[in-house]
N, C-alpha and C. Protein backbone atom coordinates (compact mmCIF):
# COMPACT_ATOMS: atom_id res chain seq x y z
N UNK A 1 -70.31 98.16 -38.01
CA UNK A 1 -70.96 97.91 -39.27
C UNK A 1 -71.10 96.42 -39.57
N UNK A 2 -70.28 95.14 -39.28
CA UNK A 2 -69.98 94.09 -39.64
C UNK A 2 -71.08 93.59 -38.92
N UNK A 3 -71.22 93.79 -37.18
CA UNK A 3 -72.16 93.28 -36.94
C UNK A 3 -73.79 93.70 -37.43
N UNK A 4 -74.05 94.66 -37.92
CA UNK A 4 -75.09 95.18 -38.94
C UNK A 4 -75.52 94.00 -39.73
N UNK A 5 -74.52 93.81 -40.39
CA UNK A 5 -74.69 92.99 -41.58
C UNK A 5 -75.11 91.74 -40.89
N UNK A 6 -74.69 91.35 -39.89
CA UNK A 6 -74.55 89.87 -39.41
C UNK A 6 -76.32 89.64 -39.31
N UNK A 7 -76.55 90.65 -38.52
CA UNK A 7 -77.77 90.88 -37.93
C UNK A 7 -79.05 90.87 -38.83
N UNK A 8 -78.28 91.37 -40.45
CA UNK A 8 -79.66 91.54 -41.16
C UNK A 8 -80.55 90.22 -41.37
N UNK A 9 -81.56 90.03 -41.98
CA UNK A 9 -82.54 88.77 -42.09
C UNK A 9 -81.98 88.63 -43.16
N UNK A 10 -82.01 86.86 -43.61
CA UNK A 10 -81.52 86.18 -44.50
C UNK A 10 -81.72 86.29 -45.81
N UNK A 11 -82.67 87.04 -46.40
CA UNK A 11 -83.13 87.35 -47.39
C UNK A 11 -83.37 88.82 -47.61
N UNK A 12 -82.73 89.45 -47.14
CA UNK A 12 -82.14 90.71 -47.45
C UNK A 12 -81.09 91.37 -48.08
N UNK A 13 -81.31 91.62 -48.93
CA UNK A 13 -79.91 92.53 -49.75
C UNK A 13 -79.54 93.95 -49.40
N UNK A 14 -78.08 93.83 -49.33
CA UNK A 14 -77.24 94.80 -48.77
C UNK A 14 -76.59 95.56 -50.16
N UNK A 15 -76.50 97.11 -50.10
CA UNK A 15 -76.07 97.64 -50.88
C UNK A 15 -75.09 98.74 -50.41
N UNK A 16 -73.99 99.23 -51.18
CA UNK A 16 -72.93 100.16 -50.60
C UNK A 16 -72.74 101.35 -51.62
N UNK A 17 -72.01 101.92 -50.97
CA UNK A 17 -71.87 103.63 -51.56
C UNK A 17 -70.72 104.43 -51.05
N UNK A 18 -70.10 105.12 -51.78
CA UNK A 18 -69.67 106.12 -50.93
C UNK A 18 -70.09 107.76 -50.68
N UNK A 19 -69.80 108.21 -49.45
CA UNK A 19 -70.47 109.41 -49.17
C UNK A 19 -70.06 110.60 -49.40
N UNK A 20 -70.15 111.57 -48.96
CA UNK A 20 -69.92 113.18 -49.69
C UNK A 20 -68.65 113.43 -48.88
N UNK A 21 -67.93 112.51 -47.50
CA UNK A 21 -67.15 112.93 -47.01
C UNK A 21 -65.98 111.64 -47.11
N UNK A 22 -66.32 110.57 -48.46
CA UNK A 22 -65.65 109.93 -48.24
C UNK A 22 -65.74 108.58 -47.87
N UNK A 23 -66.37 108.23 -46.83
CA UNK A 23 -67.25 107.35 -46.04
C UNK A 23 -67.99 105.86 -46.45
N UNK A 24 -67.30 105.28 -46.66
CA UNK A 24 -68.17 103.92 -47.37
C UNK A 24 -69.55 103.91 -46.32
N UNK A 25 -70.72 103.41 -47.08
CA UNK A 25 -71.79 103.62 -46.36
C UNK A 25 -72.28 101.99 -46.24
N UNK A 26 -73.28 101.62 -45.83
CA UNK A 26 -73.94 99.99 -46.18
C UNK A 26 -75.31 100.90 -45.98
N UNK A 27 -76.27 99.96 -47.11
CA UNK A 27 -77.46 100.31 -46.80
C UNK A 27 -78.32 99.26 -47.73
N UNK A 28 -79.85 99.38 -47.50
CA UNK A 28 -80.64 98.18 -47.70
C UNK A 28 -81.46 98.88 -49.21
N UNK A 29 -81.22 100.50 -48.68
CA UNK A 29 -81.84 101.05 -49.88
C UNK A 29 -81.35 101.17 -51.12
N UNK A 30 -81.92 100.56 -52.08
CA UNK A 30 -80.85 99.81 -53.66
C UNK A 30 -80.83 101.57 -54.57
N UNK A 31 -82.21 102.06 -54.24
CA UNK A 31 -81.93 103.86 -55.16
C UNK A 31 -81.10 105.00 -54.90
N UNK A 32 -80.28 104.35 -53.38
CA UNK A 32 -79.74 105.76 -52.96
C UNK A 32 -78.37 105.89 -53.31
N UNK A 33 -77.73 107.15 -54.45
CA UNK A 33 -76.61 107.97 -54.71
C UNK A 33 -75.47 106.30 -55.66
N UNK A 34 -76.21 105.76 -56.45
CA UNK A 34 -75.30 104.70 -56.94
C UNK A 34 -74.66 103.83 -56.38
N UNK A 35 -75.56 103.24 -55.21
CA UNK A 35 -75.41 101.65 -54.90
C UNK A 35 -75.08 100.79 -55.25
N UNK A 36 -74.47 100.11 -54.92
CA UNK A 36 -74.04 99.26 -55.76
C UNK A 36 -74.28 97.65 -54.45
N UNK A 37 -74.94 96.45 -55.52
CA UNK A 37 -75.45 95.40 -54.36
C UNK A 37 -73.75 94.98 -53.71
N UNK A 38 -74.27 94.13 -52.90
CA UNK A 38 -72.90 93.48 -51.94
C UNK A 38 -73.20 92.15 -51.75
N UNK A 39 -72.69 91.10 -52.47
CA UNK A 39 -72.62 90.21 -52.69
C UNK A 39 -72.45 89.05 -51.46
N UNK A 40 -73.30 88.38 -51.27
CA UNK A 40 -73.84 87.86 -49.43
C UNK A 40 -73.60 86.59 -49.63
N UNK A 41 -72.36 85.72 -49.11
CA UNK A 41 -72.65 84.07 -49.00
C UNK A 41 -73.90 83.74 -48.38
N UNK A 42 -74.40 82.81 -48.55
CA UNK A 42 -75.38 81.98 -47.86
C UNK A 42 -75.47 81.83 -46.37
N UNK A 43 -76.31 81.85 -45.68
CA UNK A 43 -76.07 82.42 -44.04
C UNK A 43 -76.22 80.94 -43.66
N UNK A 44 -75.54 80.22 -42.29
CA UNK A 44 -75.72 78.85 -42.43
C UNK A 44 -76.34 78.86 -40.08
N UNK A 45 -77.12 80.24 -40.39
CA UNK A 45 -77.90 80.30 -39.20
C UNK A 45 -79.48 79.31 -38.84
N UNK A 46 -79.87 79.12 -38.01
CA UNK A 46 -81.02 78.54 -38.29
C UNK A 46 -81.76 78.87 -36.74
N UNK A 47 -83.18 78.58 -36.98
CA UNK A 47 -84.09 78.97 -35.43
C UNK A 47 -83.44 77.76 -34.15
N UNK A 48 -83.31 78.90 -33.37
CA UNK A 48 -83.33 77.65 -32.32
C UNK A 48 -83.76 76.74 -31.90
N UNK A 49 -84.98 76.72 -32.07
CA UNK A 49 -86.14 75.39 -32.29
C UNK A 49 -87.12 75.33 -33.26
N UNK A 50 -86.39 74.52 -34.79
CA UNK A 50 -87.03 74.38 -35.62
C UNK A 50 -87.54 73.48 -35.43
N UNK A 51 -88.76 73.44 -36.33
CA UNK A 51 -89.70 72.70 -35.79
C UNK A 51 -89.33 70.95 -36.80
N UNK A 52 -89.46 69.79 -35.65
CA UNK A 52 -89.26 68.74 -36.05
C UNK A 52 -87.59 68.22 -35.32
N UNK A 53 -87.23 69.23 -35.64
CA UNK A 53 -85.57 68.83 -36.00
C UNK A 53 -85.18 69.06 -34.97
N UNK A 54 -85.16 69.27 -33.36
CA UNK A 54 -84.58 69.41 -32.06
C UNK A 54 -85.13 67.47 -31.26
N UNK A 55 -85.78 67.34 -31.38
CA UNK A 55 -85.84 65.77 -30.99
C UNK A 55 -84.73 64.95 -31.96
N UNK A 56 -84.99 65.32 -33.49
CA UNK A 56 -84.36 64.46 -33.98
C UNK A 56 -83.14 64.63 -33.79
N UNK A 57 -82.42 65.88 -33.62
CA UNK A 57 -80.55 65.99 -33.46
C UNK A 57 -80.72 66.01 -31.87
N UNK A 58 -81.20 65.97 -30.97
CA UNK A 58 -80.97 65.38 -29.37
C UNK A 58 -80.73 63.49 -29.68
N UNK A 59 -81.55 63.71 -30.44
CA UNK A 59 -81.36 62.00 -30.38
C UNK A 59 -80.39 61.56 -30.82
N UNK A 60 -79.92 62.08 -32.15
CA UNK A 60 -78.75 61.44 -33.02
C UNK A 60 -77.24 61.87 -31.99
N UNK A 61 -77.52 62.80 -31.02
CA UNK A 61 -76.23 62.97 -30.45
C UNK A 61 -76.50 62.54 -28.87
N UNK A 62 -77.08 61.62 -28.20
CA UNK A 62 -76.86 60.89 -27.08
C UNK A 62 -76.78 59.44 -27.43
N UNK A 63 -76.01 58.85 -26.65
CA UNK A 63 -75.07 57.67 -26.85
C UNK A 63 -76.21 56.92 -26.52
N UNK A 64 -75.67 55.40 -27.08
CA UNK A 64 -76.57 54.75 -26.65
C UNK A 64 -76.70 54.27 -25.17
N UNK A 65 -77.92 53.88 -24.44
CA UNK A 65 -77.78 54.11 -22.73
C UNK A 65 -77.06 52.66 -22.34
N UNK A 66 -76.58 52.42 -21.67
CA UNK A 66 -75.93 51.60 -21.08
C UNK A 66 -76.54 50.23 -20.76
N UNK A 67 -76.24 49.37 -21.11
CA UNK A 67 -76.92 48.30 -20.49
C UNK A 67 -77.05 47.80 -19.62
N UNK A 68 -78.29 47.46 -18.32
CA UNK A 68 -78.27 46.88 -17.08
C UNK A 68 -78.16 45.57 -16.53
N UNK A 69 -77.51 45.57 -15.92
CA UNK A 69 -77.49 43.74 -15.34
C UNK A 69 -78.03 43.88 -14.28
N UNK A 70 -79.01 42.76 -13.75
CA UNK A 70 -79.77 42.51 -12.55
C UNK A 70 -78.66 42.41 -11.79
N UNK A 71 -77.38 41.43 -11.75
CA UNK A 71 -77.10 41.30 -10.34
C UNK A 71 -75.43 40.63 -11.04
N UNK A 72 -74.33 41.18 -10.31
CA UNK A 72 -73.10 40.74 -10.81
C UNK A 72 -71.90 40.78 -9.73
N UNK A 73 -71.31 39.21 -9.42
CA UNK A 73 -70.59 38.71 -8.38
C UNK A 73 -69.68 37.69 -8.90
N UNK A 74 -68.90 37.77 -7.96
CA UNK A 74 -67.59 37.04 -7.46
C UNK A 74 -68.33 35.63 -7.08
N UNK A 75 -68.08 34.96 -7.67
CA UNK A 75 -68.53 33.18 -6.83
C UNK A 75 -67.19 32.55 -6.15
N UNK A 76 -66.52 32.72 -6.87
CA UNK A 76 -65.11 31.84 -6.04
C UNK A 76 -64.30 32.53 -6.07
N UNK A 77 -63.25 33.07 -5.21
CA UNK A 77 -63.44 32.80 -3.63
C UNK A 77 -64.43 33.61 -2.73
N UNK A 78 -64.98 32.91 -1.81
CA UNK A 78 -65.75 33.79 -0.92
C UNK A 78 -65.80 34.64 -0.50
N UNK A 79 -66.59 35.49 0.04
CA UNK A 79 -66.09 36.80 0.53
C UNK A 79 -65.52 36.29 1.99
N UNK A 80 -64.10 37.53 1.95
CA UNK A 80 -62.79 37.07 3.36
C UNK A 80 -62.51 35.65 3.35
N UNK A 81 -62.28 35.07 1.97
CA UNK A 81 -61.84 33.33 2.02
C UNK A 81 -60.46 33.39 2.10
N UNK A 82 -59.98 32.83 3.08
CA UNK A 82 -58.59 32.49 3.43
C UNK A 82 -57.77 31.53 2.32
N UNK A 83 -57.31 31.60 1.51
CA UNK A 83 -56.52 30.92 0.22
C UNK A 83 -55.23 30.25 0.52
N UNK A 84 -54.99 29.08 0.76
CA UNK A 84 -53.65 28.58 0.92
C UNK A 84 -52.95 27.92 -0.12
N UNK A 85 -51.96 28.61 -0.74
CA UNK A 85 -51.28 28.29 -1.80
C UNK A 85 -49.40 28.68 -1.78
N UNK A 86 -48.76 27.39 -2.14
CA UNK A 86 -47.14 27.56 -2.17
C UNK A 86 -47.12 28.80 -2.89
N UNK A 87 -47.48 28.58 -4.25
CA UNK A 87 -47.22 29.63 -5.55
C UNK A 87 -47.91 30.81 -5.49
N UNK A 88 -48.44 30.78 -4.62
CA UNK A 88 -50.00 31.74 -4.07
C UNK A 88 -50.89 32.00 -5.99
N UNK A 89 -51.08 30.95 -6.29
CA UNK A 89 -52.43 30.58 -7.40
C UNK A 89 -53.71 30.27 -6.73
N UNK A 90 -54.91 31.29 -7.46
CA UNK A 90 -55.96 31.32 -7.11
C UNK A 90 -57.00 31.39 -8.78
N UNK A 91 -57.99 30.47 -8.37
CA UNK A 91 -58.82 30.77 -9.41
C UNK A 91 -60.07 31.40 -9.01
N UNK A 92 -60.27 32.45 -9.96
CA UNK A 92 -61.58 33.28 -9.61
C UNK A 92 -62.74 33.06 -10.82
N UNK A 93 -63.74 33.31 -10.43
CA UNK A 93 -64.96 33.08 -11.11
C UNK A 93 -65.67 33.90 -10.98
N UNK A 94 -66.64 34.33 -11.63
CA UNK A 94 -67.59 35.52 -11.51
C UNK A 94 -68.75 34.63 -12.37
N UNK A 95 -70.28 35.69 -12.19
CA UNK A 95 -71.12 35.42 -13.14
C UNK A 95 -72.37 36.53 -13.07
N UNK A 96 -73.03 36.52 -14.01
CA UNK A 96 -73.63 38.05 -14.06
C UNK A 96 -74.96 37.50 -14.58
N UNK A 97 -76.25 38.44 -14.24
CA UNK A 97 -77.67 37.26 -14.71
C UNK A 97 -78.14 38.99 -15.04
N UNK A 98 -78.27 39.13 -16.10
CA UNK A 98 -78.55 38.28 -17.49
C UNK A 98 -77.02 37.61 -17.93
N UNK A 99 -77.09 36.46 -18.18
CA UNK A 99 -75.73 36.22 -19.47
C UNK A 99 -75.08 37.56 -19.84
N UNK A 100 -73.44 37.03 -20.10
CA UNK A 100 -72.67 38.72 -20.78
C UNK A 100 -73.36 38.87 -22.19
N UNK A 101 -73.43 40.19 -22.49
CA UNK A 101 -74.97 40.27 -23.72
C UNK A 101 -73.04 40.80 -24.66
N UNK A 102 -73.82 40.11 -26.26
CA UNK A 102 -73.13 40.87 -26.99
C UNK A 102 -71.77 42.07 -27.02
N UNK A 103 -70.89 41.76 -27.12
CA UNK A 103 -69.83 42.47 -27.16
C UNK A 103 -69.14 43.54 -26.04
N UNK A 104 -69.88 42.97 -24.70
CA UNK A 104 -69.48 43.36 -23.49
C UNK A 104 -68.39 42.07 -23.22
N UNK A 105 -67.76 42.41 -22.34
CA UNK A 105 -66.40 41.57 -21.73
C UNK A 105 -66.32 41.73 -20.37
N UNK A 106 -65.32 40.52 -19.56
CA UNK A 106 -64.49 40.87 -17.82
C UNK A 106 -63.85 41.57 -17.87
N UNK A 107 -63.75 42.14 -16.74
CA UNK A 107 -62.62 42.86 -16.08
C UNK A 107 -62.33 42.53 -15.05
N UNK A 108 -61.44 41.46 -14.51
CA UNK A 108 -60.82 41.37 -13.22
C UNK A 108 -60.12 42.38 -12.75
N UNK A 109 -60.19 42.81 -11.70
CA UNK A 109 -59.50 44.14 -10.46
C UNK A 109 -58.63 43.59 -9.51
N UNK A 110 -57.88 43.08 -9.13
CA UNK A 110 -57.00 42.84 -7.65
C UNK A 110 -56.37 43.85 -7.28
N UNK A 111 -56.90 44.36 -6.17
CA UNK A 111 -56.08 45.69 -5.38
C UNK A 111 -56.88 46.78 -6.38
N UNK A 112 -57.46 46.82 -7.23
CA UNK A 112 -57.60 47.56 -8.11
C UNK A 112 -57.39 47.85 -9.20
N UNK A 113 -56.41 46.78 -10.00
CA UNK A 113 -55.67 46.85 -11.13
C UNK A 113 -56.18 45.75 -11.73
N UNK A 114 -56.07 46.10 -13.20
CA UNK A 114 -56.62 44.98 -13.94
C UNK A 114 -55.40 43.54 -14.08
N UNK A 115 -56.28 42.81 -14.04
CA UNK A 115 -55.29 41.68 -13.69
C UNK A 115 -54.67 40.82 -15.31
N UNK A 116 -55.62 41.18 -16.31
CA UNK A 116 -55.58 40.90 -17.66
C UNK A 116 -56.49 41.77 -18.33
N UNK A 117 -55.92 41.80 -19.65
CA UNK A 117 -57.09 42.00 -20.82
C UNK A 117 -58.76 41.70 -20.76
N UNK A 118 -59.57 42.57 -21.13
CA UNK A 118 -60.96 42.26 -20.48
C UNK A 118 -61.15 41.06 -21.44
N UNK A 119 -62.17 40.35 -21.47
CA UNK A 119 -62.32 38.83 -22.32
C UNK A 119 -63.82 38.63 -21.56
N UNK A 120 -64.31 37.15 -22.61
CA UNK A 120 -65.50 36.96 -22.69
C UNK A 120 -66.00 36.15 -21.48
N UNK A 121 -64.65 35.11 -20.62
CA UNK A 121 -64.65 34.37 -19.83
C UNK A 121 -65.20 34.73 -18.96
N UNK A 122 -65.93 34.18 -18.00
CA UNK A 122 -65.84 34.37 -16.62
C UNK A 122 -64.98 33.81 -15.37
N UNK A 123 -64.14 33.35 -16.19
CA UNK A 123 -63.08 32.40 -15.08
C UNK A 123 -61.90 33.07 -15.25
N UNK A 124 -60.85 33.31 -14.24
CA UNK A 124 -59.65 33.93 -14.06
C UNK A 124 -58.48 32.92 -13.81
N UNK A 125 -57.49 32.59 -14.15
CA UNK A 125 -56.37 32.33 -13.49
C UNK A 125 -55.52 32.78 -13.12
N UNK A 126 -55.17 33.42 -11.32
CA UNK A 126 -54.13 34.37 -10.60
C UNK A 126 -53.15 33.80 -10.49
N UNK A 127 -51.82 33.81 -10.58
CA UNK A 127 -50.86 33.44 -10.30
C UNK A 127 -49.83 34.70 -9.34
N UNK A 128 -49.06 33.88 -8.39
CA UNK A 128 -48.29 34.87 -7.63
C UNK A 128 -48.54 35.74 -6.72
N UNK A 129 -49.79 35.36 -6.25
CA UNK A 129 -50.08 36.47 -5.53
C UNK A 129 -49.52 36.48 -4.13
N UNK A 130 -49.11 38.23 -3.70
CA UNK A 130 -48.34 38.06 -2.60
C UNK A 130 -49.02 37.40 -1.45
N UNK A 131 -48.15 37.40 -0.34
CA UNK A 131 -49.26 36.87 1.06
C UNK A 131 -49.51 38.56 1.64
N UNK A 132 -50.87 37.83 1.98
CA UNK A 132 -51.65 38.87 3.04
C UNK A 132 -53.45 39.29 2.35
N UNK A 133 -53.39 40.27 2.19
CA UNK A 133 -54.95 40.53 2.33
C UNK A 133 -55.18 41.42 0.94
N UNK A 134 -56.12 40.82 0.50
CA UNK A 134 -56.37 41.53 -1.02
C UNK A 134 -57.50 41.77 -1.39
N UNK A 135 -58.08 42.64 -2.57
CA UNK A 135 -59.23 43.34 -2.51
C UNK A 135 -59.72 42.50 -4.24
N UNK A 136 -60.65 41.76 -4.22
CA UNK A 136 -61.29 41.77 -6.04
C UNK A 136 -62.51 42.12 -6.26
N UNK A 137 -62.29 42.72 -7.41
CA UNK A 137 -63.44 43.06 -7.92
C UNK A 137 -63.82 42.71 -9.76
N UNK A 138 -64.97 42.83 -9.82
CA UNK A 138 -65.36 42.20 -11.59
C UNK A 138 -66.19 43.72 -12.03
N UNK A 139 -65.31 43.77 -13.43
CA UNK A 139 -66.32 45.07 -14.04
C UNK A 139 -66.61 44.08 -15.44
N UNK A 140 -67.77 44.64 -16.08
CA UNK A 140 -68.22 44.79 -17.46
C UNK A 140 -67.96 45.93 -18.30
N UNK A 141 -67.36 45.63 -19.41
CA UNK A 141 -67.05 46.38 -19.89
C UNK A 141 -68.11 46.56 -21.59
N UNK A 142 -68.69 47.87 -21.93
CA UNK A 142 -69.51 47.86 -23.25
C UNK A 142 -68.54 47.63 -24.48
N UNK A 143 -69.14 47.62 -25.73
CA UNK A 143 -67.90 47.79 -27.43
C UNK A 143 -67.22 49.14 -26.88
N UNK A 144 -67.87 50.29 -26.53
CA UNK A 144 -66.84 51.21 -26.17
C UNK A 144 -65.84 51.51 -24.97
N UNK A 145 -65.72 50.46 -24.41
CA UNK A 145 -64.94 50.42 -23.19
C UNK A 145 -65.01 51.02 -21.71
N UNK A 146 -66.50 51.03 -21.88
CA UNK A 146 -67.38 51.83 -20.59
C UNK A 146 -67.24 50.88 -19.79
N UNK A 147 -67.47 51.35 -18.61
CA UNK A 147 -68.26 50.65 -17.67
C UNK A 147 -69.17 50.43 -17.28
N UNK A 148 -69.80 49.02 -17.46
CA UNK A 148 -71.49 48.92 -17.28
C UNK A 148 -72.19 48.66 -15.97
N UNK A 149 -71.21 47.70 -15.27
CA UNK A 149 -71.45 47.69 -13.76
C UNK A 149 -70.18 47.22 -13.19
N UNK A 150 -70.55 47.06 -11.91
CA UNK A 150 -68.56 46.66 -11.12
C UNK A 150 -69.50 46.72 -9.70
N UNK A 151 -68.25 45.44 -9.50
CA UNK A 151 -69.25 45.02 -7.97
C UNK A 151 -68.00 45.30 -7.39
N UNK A 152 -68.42 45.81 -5.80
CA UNK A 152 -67.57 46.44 -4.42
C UNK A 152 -66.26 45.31 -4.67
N UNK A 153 -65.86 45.91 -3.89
CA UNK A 153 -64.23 44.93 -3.74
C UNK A 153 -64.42 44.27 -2.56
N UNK A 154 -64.38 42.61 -3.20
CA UNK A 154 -64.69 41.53 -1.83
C UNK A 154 -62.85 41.26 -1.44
N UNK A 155 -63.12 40.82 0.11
CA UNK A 155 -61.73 40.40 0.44
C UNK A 155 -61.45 39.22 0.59
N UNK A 156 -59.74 38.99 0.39
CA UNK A 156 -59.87 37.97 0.70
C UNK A 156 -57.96 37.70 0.97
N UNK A 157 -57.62 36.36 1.98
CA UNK A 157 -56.76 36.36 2.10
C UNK A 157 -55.56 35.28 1.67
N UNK A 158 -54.56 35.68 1.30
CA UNK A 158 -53.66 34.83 0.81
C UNK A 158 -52.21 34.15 1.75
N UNK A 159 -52.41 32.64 2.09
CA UNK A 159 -51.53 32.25 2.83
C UNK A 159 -50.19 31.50 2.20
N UNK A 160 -49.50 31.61 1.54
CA UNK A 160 -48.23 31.39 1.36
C UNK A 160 -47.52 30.51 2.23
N UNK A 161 -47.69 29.37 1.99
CA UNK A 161 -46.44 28.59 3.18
C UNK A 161 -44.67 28.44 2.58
N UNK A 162 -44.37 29.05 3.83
CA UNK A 162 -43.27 29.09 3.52
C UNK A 162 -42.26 28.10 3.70
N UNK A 163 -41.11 27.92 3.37
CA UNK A 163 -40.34 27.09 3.52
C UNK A 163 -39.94 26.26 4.80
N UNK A 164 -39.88 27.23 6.08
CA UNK A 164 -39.70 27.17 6.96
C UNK A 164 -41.32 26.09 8.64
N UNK A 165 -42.54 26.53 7.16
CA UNK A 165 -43.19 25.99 7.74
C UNK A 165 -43.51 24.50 6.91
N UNK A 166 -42.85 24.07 5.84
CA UNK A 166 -42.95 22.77 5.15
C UNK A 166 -42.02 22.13 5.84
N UNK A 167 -41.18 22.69 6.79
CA UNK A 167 -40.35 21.83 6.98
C UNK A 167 -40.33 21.66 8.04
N UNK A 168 -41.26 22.53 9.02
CA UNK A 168 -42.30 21.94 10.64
C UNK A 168 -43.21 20.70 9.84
N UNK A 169 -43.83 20.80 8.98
CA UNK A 169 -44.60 19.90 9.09
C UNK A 169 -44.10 18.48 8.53
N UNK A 170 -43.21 18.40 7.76
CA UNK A 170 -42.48 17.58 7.45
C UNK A 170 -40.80 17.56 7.83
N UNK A 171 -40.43 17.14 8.86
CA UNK A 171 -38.98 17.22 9.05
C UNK A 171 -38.17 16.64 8.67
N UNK A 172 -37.28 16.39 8.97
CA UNK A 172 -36.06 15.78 8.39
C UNK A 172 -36.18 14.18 7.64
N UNK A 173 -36.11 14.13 7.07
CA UNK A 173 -35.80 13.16 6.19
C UNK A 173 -34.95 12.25 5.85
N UNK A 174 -34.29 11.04 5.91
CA UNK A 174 -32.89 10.50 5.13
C UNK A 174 -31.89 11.56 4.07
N UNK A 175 -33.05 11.67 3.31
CA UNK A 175 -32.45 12.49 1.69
C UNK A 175 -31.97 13.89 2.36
N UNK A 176 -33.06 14.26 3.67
CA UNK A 176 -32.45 15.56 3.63
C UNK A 176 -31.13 15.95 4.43
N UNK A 177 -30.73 14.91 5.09
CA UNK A 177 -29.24 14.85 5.85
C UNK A 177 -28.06 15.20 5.04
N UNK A 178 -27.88 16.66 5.42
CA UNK A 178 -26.11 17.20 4.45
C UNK A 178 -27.21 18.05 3.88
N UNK A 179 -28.36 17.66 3.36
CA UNK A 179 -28.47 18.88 2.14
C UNK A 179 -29.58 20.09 2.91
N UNK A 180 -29.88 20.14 3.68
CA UNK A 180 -30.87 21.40 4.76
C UNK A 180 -30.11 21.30 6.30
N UNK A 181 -29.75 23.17 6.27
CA UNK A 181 -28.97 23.07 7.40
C UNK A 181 -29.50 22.40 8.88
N UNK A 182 -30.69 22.20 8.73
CA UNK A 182 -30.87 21.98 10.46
C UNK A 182 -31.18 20.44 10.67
N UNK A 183 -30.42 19.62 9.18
CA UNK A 183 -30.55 18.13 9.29
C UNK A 183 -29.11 17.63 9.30
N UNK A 184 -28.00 18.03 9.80
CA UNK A 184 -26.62 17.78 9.73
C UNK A 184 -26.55 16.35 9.65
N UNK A 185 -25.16 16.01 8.83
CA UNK A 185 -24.83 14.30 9.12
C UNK A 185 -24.47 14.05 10.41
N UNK A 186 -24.43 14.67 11.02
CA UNK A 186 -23.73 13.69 12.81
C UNK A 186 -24.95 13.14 12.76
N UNK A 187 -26.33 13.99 12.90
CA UNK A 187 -27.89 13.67 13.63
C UNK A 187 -28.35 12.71 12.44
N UNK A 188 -27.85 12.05 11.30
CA UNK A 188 -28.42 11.13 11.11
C UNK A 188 -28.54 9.22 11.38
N UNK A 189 -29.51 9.41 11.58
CA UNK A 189 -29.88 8.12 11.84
C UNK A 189 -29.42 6.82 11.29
N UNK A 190 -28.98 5.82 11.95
CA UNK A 190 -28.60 4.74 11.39
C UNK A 190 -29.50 4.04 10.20
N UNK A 191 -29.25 3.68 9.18
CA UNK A 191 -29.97 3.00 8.22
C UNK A 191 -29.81 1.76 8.58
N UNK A 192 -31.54 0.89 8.09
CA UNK A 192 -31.54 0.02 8.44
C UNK A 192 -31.19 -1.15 7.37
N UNK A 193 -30.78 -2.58 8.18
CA UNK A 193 -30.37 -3.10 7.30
C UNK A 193 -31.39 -4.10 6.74
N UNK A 194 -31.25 -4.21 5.04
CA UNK A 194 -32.46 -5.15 4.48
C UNK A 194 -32.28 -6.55 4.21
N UNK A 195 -31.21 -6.98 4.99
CA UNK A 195 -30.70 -8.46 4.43
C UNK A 195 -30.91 -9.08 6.18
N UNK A 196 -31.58 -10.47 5.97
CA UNK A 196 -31.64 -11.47 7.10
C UNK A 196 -30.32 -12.06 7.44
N UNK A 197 -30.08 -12.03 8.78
CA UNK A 197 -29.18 -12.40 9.19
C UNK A 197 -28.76 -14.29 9.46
């Protein structure tokens, strides 16, 4: 019966009764056996394609489309640039044509992870990075935190000199006699003298 009702057209009145056996009845006919109307909220159905109004609510509910950039890269370091650093510090740069438009931001990636907070800059400062071989990449990010473009992951490598090789290239020293094991005091050298004889 409920779905009856659901079904009737919007401007139809429903009337009820009961029957000779008891039986609540529904019916549309208002003269039959003391009807009585049935009181109908407002139906909040509508055509599936009313006319006008399916462009306009497609529109109001797709986002706005994304914005395109011609072309967006890594400038420093090169792609597979070999990086030699004690602290392993690297500065990265990016740049994107068109200009970053309005309320888009960076995203630096190393290995894949964001390396900071996205921001307006295009310049990075890495600090610490381990030795060996690493992957960056630059995204744009929209006001809603989309992604607008992101360029492949360029490589590149990080050389770390270590202690052991500062001290091939620079060896032993005066100062460093007693204080680095492989400059003992026996092996140091006589100092010379600064007064004329």
């Amino acid at each position: 019966m409920v779905a009856w009702l659901i079904s009737l057209p919007v401007m139809a009145e429903v009337f009820t009764y009961i029957d000779a056996q008891g039986n609540r009845v529904f019916t549309d006919q208002p003269g039959t056996r003391n009807a009585k109307r049935v009181p109908l909220a407002t139906s909040n159905r509508m055509s599936a394609n009313p006319s006008g109004a399916g462009p306009m609510t497609a529109a109001k509910n797709q986002a706005k489309p994304l914005f395109h950039y011609d072309m967006l890269r890594v400038l420093v370091p090169d792609p597979d640039a070999t990086i030699r650093s004690t602290t392993g510090e690297l500065i990265v740069s990016v740049t994107s044509e068109p200009g970053l438009q309005q309320g888009h931001r960076y995203r630096l990636l190393l290995d894949g992870q964001p390396t900071a907070e996205p921001g307006p800059s295009p310049v990075f400062a890495l600090s610490n990075i381990d030795r060996g071989s690493h992957q960056l990449s630059v995204e744009i990010l929209d006001e809603q935190g989309r992604t607008v473009e992101r360029t492949a992951n360029q490589p590149f490598h990080m050389q770390r000199i270590s202690l052991a090789q500062k001290r091939q290239v620079k060896p032993c020293v005066l100062t460093d006699y007693g204080q680095r094991p492989e400059c003992p005091l026996k092996d140091k050298p006589e100092e010379e003298s600064s007064f004329w004889r």
